[in-house]
Protein backbone atom coordinates (compact mmCIF):
# COMPACT_ATOMS: atom_id res chain seq x y z
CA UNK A 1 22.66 11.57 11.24
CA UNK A 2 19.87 12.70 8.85
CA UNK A 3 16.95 11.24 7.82
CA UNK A 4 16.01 11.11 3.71
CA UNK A 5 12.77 9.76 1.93
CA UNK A 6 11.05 10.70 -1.39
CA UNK A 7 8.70 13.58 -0.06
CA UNK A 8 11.53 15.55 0.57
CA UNK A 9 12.40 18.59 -1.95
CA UNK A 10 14.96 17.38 -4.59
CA UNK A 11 17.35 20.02 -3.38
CA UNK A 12 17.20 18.94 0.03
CA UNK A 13 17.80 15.15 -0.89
CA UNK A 14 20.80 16.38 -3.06
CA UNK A 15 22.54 18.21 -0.22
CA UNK A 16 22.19 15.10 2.06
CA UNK A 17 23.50 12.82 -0.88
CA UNK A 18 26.77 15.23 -1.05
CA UNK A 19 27.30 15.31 2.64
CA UNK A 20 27.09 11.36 2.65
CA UNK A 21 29.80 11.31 -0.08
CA UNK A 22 32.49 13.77 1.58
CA UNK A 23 31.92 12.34 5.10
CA UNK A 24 30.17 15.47 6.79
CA UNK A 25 27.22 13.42 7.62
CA UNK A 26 27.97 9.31 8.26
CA UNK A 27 24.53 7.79 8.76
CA UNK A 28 21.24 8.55 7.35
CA UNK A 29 17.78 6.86 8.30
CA UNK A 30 16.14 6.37 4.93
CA UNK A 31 12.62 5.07 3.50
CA UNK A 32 13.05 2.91 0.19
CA UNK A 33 13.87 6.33 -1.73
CA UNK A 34 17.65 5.65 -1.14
CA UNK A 35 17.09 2.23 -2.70
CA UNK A 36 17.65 2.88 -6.76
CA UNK A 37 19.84 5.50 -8.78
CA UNK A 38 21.91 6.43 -5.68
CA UNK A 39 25.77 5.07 -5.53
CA UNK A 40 27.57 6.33 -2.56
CA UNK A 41 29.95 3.73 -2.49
CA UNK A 42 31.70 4.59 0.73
CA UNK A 43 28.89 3.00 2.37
CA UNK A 44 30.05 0.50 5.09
CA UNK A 45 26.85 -1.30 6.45
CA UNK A 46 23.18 -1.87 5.51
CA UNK A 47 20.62 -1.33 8.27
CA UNK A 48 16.88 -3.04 7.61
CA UNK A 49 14.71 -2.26 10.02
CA UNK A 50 11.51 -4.78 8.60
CA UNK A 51 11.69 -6.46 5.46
CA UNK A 52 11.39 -3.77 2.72
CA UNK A 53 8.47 -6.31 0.76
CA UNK A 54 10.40 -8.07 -1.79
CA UNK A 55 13.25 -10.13 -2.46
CA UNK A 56 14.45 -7.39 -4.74
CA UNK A 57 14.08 -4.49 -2.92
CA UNK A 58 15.87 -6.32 0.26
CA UNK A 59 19.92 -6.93 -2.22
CA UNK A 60 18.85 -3.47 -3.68
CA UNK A 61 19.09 -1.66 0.24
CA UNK A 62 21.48 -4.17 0.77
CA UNK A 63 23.32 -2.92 -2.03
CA UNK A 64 23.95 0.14 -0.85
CA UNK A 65 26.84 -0.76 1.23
CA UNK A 66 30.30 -2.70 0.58
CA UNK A 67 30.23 -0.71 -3.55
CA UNK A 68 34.25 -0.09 -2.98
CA UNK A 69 34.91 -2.14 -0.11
CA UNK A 70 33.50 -4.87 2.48
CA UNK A 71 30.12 -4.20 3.66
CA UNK A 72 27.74 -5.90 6.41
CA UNK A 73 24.10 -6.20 6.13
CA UNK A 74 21.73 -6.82 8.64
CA UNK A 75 18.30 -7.70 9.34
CA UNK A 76 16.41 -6.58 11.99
CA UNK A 77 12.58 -8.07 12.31
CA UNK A 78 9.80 -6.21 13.37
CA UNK A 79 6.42 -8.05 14.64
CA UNK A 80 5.00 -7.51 11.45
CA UNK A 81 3.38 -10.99 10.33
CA UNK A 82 5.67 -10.83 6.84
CA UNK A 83 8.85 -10.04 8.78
CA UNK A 84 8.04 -13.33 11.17
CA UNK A 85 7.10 -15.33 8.19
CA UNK A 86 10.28 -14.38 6.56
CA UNK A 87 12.11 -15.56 9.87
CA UNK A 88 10.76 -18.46 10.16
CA UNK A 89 11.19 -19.53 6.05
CA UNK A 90 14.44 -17.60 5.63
CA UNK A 91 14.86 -20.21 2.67
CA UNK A 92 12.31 -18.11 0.99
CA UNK A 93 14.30 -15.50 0.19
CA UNK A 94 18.00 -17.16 0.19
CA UNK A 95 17.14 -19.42 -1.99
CA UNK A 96 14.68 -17.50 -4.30
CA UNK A 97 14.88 -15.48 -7.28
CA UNK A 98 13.49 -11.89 -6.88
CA UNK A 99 9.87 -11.49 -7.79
CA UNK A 100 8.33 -10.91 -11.22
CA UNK A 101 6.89 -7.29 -11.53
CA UNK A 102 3.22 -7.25 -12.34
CA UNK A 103 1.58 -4.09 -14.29
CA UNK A 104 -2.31 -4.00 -16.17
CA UNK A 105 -1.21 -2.20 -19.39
CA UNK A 106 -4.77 -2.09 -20.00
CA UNK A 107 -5.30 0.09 -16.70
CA UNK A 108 -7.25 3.23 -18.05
CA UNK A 109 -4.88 5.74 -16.42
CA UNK A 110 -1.81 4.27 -17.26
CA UNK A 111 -3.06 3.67 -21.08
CA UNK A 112 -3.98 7.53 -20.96
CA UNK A 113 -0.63 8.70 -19.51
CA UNK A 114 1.35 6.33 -21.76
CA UNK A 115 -0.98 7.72 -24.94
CA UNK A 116 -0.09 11.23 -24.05
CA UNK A 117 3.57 10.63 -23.92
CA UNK A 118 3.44 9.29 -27.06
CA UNK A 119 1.29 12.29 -28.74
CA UNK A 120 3.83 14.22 -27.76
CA UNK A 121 7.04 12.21 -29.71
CA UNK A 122 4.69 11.86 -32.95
CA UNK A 123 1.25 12.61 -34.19
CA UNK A 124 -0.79 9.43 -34.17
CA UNK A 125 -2.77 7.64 -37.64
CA UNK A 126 -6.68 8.07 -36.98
CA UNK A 127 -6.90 4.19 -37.03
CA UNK A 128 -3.46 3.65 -35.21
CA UNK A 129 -3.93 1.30 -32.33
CA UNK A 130 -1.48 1.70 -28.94
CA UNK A 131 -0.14 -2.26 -28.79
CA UNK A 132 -3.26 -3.99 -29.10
CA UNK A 133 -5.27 -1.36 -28.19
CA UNK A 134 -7.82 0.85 -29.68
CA UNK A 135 -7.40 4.27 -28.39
CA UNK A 136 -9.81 6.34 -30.53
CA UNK A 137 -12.23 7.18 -27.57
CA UNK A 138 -9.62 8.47 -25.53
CA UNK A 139 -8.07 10.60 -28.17
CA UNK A 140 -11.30 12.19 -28.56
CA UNK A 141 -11.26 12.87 -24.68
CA UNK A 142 -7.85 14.37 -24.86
CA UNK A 143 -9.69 16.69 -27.74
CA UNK A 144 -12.51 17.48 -25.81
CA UNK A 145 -9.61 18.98 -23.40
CA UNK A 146 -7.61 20.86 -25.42
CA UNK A 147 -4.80 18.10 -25.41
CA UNK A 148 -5.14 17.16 -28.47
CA UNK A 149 -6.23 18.13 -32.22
CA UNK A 150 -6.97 16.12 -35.13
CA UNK A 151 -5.99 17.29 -38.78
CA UNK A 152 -5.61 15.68 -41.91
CA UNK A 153 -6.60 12.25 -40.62
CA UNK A 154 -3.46 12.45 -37.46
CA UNK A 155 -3.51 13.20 -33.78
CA UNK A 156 -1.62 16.26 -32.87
CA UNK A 157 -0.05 16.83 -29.08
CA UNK A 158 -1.60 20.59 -28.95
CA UNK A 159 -0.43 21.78 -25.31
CA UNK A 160 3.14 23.38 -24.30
CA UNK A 161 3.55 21.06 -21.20
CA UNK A 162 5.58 18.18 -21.44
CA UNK A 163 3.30 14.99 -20.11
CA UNK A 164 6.19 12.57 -19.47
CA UNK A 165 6.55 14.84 -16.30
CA UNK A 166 3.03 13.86 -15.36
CA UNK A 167 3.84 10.11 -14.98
CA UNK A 168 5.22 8.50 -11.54
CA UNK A 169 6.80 5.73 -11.34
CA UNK A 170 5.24 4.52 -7.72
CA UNK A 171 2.02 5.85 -8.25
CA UNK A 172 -0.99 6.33 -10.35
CA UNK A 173 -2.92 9.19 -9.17
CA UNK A 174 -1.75 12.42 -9.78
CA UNK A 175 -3.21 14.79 -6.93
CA UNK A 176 -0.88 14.86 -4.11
CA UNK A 177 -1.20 16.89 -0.69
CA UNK A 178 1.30 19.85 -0.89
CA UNK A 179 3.09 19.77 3.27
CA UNK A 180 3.54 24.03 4.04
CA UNK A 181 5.60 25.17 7.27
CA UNK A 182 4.26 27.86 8.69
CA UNK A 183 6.88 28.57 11.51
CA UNK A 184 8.73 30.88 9.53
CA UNK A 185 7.58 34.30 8.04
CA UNK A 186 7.78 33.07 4.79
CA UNK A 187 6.02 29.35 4.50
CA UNK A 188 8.09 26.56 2.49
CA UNK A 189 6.82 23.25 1.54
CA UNK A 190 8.83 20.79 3.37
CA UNK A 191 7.17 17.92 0.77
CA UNK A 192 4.07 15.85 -0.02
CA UNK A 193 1.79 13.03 0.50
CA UNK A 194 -0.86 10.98 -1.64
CA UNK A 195 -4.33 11.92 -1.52
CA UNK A 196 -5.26 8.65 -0.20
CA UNK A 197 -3.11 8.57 2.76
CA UNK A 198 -3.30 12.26 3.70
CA UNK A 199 -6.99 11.85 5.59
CA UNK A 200 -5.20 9.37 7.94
CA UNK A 201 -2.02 11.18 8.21
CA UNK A 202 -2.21 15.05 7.46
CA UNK A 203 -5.70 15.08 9.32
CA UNK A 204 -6.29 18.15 11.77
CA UNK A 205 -4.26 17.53 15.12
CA UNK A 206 -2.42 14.95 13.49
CA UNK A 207 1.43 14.80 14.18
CA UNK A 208 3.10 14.82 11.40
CA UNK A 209 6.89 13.40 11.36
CA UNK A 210 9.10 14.96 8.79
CA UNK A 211 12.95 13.97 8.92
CA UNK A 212 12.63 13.00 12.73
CA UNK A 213 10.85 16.19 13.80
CA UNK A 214 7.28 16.40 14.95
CA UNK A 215 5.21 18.70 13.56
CA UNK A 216 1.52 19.54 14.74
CA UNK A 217 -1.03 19.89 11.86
CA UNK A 218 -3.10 22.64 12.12
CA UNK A 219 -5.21 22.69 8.87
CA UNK A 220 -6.02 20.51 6.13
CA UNK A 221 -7.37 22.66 2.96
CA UNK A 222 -8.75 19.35 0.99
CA UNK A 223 -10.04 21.42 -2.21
CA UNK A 224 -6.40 23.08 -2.40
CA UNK A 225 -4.44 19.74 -1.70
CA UNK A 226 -2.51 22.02 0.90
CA UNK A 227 -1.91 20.58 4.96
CA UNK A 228 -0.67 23.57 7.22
CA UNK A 229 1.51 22.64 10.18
CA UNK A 230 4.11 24.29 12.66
CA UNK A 231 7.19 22.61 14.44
CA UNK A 232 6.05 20.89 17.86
CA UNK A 233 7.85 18.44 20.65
CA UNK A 234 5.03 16.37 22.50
CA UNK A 235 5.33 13.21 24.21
CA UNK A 236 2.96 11.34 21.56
CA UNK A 237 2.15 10.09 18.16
CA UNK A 238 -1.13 10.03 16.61
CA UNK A 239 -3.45 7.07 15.42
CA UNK A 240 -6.58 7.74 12.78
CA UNK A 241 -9.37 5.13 12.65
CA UNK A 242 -11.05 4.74 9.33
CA UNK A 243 -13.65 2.68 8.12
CA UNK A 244 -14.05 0.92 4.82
CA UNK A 245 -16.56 -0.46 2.90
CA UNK A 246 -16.73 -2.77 -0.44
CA UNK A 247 -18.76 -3.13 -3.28
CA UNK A 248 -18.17 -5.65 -5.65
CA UNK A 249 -19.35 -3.78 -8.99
CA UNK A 250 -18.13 -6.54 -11.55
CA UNK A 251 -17.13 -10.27 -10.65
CA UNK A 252 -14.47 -11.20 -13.62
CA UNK A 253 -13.98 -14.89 -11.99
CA UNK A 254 -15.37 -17.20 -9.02
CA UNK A 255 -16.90 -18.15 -7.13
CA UNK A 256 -15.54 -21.52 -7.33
CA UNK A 257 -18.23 -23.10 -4.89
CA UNK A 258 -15.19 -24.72 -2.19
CA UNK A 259 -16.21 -24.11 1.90
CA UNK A 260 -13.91 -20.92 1.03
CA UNK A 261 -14.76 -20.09 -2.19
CA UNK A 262 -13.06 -17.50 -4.41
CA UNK A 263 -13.42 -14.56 -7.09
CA UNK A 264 -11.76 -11.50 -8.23
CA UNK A 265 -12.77 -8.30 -9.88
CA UNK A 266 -13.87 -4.85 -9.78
CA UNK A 267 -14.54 -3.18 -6.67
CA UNK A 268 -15.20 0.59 -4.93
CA UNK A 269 -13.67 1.07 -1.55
CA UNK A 270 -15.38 3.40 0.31
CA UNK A 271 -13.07 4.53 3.43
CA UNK A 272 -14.20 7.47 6.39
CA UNK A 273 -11.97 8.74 8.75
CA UNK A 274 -13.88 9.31 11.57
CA UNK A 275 -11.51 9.84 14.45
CA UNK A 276 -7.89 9.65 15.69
CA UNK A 277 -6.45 9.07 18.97
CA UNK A 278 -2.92 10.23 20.72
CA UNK A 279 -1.23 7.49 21.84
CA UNK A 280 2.12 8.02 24.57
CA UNK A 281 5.30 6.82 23.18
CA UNK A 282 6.25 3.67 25.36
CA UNK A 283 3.71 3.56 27.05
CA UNK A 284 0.93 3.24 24.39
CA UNK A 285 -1.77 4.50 26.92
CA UNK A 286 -4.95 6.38 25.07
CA UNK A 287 -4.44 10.32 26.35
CA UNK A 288 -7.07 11.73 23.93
CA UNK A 289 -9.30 11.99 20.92
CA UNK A 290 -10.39 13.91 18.56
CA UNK A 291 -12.93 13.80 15.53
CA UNK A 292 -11.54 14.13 11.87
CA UNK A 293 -13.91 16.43 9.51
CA UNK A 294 -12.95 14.90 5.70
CA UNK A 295 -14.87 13.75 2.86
CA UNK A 296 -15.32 9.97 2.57
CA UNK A 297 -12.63 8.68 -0.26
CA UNK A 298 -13.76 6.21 -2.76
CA UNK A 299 -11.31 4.45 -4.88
CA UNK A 300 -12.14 2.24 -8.19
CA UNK A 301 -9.81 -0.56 -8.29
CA UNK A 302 -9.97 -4.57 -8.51
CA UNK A 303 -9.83 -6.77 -5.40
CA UNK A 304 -9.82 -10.68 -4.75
CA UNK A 305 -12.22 -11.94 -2.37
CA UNK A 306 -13.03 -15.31 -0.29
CA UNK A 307 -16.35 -15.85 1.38
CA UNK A 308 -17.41 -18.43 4.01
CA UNK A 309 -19.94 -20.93 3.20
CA UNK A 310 -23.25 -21.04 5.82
CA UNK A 311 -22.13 -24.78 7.52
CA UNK A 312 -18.71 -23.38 8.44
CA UNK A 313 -19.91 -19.79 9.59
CA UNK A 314 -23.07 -21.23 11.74
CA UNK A 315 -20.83 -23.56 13.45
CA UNK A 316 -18.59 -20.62 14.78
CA UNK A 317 -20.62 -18.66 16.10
CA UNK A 318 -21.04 -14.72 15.26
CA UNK A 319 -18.31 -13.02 17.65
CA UNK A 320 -15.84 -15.79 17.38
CA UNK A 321 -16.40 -15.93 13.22
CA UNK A 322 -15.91 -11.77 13.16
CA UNK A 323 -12.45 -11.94 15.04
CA UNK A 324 -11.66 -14.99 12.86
CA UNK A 325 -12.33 -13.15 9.81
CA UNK A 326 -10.17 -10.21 10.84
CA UNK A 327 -7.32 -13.00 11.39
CA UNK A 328 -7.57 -13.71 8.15
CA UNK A 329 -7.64 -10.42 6.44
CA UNK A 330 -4.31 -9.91 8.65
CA UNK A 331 -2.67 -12.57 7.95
CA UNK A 332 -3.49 -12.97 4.04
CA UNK A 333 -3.22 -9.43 3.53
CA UNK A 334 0.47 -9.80 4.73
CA UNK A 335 1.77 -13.17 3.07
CA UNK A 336 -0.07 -12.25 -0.79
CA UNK A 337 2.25 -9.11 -0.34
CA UNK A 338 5.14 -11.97 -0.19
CA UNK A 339 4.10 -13.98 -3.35
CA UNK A 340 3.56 -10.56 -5.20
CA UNK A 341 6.17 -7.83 -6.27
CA UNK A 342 4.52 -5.59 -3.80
CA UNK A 343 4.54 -3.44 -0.69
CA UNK A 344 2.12 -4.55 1.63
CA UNK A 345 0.94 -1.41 1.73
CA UNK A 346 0.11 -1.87 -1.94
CA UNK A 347 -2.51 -4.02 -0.36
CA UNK A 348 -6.06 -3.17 1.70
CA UNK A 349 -7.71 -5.76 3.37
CA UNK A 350 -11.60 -5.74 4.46
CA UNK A 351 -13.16 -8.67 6.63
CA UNK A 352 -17.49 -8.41 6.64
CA UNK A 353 -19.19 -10.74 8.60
CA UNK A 354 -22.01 -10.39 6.24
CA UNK A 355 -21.12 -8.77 2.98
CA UNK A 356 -23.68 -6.59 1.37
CA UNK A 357 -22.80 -8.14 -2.12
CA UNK A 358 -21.84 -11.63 -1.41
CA UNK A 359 -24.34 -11.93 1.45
CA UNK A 360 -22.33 -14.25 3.10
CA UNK A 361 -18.71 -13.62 5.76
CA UNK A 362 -16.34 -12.65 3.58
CA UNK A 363 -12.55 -11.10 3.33
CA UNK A 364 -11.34 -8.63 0.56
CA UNK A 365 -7.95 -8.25 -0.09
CA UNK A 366 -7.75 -5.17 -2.69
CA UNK A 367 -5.52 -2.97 -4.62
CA UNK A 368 -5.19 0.72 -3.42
CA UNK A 369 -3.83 2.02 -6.87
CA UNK A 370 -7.50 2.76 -9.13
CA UNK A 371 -7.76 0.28 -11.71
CA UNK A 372 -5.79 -2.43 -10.10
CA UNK A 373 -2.55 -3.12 -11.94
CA UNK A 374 -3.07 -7.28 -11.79
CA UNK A 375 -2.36 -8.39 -8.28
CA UNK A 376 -5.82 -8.79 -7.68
CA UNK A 377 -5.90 -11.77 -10.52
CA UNK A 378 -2.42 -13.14 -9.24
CA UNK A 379 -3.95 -13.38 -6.01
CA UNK A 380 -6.99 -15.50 -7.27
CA UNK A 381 -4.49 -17.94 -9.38
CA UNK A 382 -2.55 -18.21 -6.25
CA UNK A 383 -5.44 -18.91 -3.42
CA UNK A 384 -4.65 -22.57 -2.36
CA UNK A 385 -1.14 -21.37 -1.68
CA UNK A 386 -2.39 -18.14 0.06
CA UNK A 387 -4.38 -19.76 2.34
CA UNK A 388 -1.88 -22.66 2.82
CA UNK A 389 1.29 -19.71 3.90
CA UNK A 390 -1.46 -17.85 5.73
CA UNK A 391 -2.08 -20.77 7.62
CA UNK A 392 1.33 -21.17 8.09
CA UNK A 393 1.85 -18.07 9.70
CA UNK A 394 -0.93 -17.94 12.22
CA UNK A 395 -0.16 -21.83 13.20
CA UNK A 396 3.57 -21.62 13.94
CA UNK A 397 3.13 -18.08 15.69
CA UNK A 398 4.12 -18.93 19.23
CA UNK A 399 1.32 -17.11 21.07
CA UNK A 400 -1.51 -18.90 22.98
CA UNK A 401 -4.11 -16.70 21.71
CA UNK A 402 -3.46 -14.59 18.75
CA UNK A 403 -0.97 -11.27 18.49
CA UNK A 404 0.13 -8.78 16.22
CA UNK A 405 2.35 -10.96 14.59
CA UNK A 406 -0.16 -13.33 13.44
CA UNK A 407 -3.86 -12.47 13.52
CA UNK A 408 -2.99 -8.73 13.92
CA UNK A 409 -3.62 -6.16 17.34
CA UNK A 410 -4.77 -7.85 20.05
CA UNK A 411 -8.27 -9.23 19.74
CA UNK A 412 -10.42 -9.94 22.99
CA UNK A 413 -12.72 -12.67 22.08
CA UNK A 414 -11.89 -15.95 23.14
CA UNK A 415 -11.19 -18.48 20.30
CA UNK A 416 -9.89 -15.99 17.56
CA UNK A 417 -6.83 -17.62 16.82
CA UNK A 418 -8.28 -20.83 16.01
CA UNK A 419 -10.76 -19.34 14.07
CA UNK A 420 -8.59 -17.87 12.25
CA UNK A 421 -6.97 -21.61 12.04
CA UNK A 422 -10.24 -23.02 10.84
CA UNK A 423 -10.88 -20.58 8.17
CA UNK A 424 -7.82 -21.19 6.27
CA UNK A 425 -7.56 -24.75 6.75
CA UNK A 426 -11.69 -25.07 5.48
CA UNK A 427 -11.23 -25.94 2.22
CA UNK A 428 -13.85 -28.20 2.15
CA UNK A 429 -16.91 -29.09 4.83
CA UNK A 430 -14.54 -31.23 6.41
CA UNK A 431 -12.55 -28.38 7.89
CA UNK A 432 -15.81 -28.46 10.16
CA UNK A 433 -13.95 -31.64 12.35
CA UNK A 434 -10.69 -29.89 12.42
């Protein structure tokens, strides 16, 4: 049994690819990476440990399995709030057609990576648009940078590399953190990790899992993108705590003036890691702390946001309204990753009983790639039915008082679920008698 996601080298992928084909290894515990472009058809069954995000991605894993002969599939639901809605509505994805991909072509980073691939092919007209789009000031950018000449009235690629092999498919951002072994004389990089998730993951004392082995990290270079770590076998798993903050720096639509009222645009997310804790395997008890020493990360992106108008927030009460809000973020957070084409880790959610923009309680759902790629204005088109399948969710949850599988971990305060309840249902003052 072997385990196989995308961080791994490409030669170490490759060998576990050949042993699954001539039967040397028989099962392998894979993230999404063994989803496309692999066909191993001696595959007999299709493990899904939590619904992979989409209706597409789910008969693409599924897919694996049964290519020369029968295959079983099977689902196996976490507590996640999208695996229990998907439970509960299994109609949604039986009966529905996979998801429509969403993608901002206008997206400055994309529009630069796509204009450089093109350079390359063939020199560009000094008045030549890309699509619709004028692209003069960022061919004078690439020129400022050496990227790019202009002669004769045309744009000239001017570098040796090839940019094509600068564009990702799953992500925008380019900087990754490079993951070094140091057990061994000679260190190898055992694979990587985004920039954005490496604070809460590749931290100092973090444990690091890499194919099923732990591994303890022992520094985090964060000017050289490196993390430095050595093999370990302890009884725990680590937990960072982060805190994020939004400003709203551009308001493209909303707010609509509703008891919930809504707007989308351009945001900065401002996240810390501050601390992590190590938490026992089945037991979950706390057995220690430690403080995490990183620079704050800010990331430019575009967000959709619902604030609470002052009748319905006075009326709950300041504690109750603060774990309602965080029910919300949960739970709408969870089921907009449903009605989009995306992970719901494509998705950050931040609930503010007073927000310093909007002044008032409010909940930001927001991309985490920079510059948005449109799910932030699907999300505003689609609000009446978010909230509705939100509400759905928390209301046919079978807890008394609010779980992870609804409202999220385990909130104290008394009344959270059905403030949670209230919020989504207020979609006008008369949500005040519900």
């Amino acid at each position: 049994v072997r385990g196989y996601r995308a961080g791994y080298l490409p030669l170490h992928r490759r060998e576990i690819e050949a042993g699954l084909r001539d039967g040397e290894i028989t099962a392998v515990v894979s993230t999404n990476a063994l989803e496309l472009g692999i066909d191993i058809g001696s595959l007999q069954a299709a493990v899904l440990v939590g619904y992979p995000g989409t209706i597409a991605s789910t008969w693409q894993q599924l897919g694996r399995a049964g290519r020369r002969s029968g295959s079983v599939g099977v689902f196996v639901a976490s507590s996640s709030p999208l695996d229990q809605f998907i439970v509960r509505h299994p109609d949604y994805f039986l009966s529905s057609d996979p998801e429509e991909g969403l993608i901002d072509p206008d997206n400055l980073l994309l529009l630069a990576g796509h204009l450089q691939a093109g350079l390359f092919e063939l020199p560009f007209e000094a008045e030549e648009r890309l699509g619709r789009t004028d692209v003069s000031d960022l061919l004078r950018v690439f020129e400022e940078d050496g990227s790019a000449t202009r002669s004769a009235g045309r744009w000239f690629w001017s570098r040796q590399a090839f940019p094509a092999e600068e564009i990702h498919l799953r992500r925008i951002a380019a900087d990754n953190v490079v993951i070094i072994d140091t057990s061994q004389p000679r260190p190898s990089v055992i694979g990587e990790m985004d920039q954005f998730s490496a604070p809460v993951l590749l931290h100092e004392g973090a444990v690091y899992l890499h194919e099923g082995a732990q591994f303890h990290v022992d520094r985090l270079d964060w000017d050289e993108k490196k993390a430095y770590l050595h093999p370990v076998d302890v009884d725990y798993y680590t937990d960072a705590l982060a805190s994020v903050t939004v400003q709203v720096l551009d308001t493209f639509a909303g707010p609509d003036g509703e008891a919930i009222a809504r707007s989308h645009g351009e945001v900065k997310i401002t996240s810390l890691a501050s601390m992590f804790k190590k938490i026992r395997f089945h037991t979950h008890e706390n057995i220690g702390s430690g403080p995490i020493h990183l620079p704050e990360q800010t990331l430019h992106t575009t967000g959709y946001w619902i604030t609470v108008d002052e009748e319905l927030w006075t009326a709950l009460g300041r504690e109750t309204l603060e774990a309602g809000l965080q029910g919300v973020a949960h739970s709408l957070r969870h089921v907009a990753s449903i009605r989009l084409m995306c992970d719901p880790r494509d998705l950050g959610a931040v609930a503010e009983v007073r927000s310093a923009t909007t002044r008032l309680p409010t909940v930001t759902v927001y991309e985490v790639y920079p510059g948005g790629v449109g799910y932030s204005q699907r999300m505003y088109e689609l609000h009446h039915d978010l909230l509705e399948n939100a509400a759905a969710l928390v209301r046919e949850c079978p807890c008394l008082a609010g779980c992870p599988s609804c409202i999220g971990p385990l909130h104290l305060v008394e009344g959270a679920k059905s403030a949670c309840l209230r919020l989504l249902s207020a979609t006008s003052a008369s949500a005040l008698t519900v």
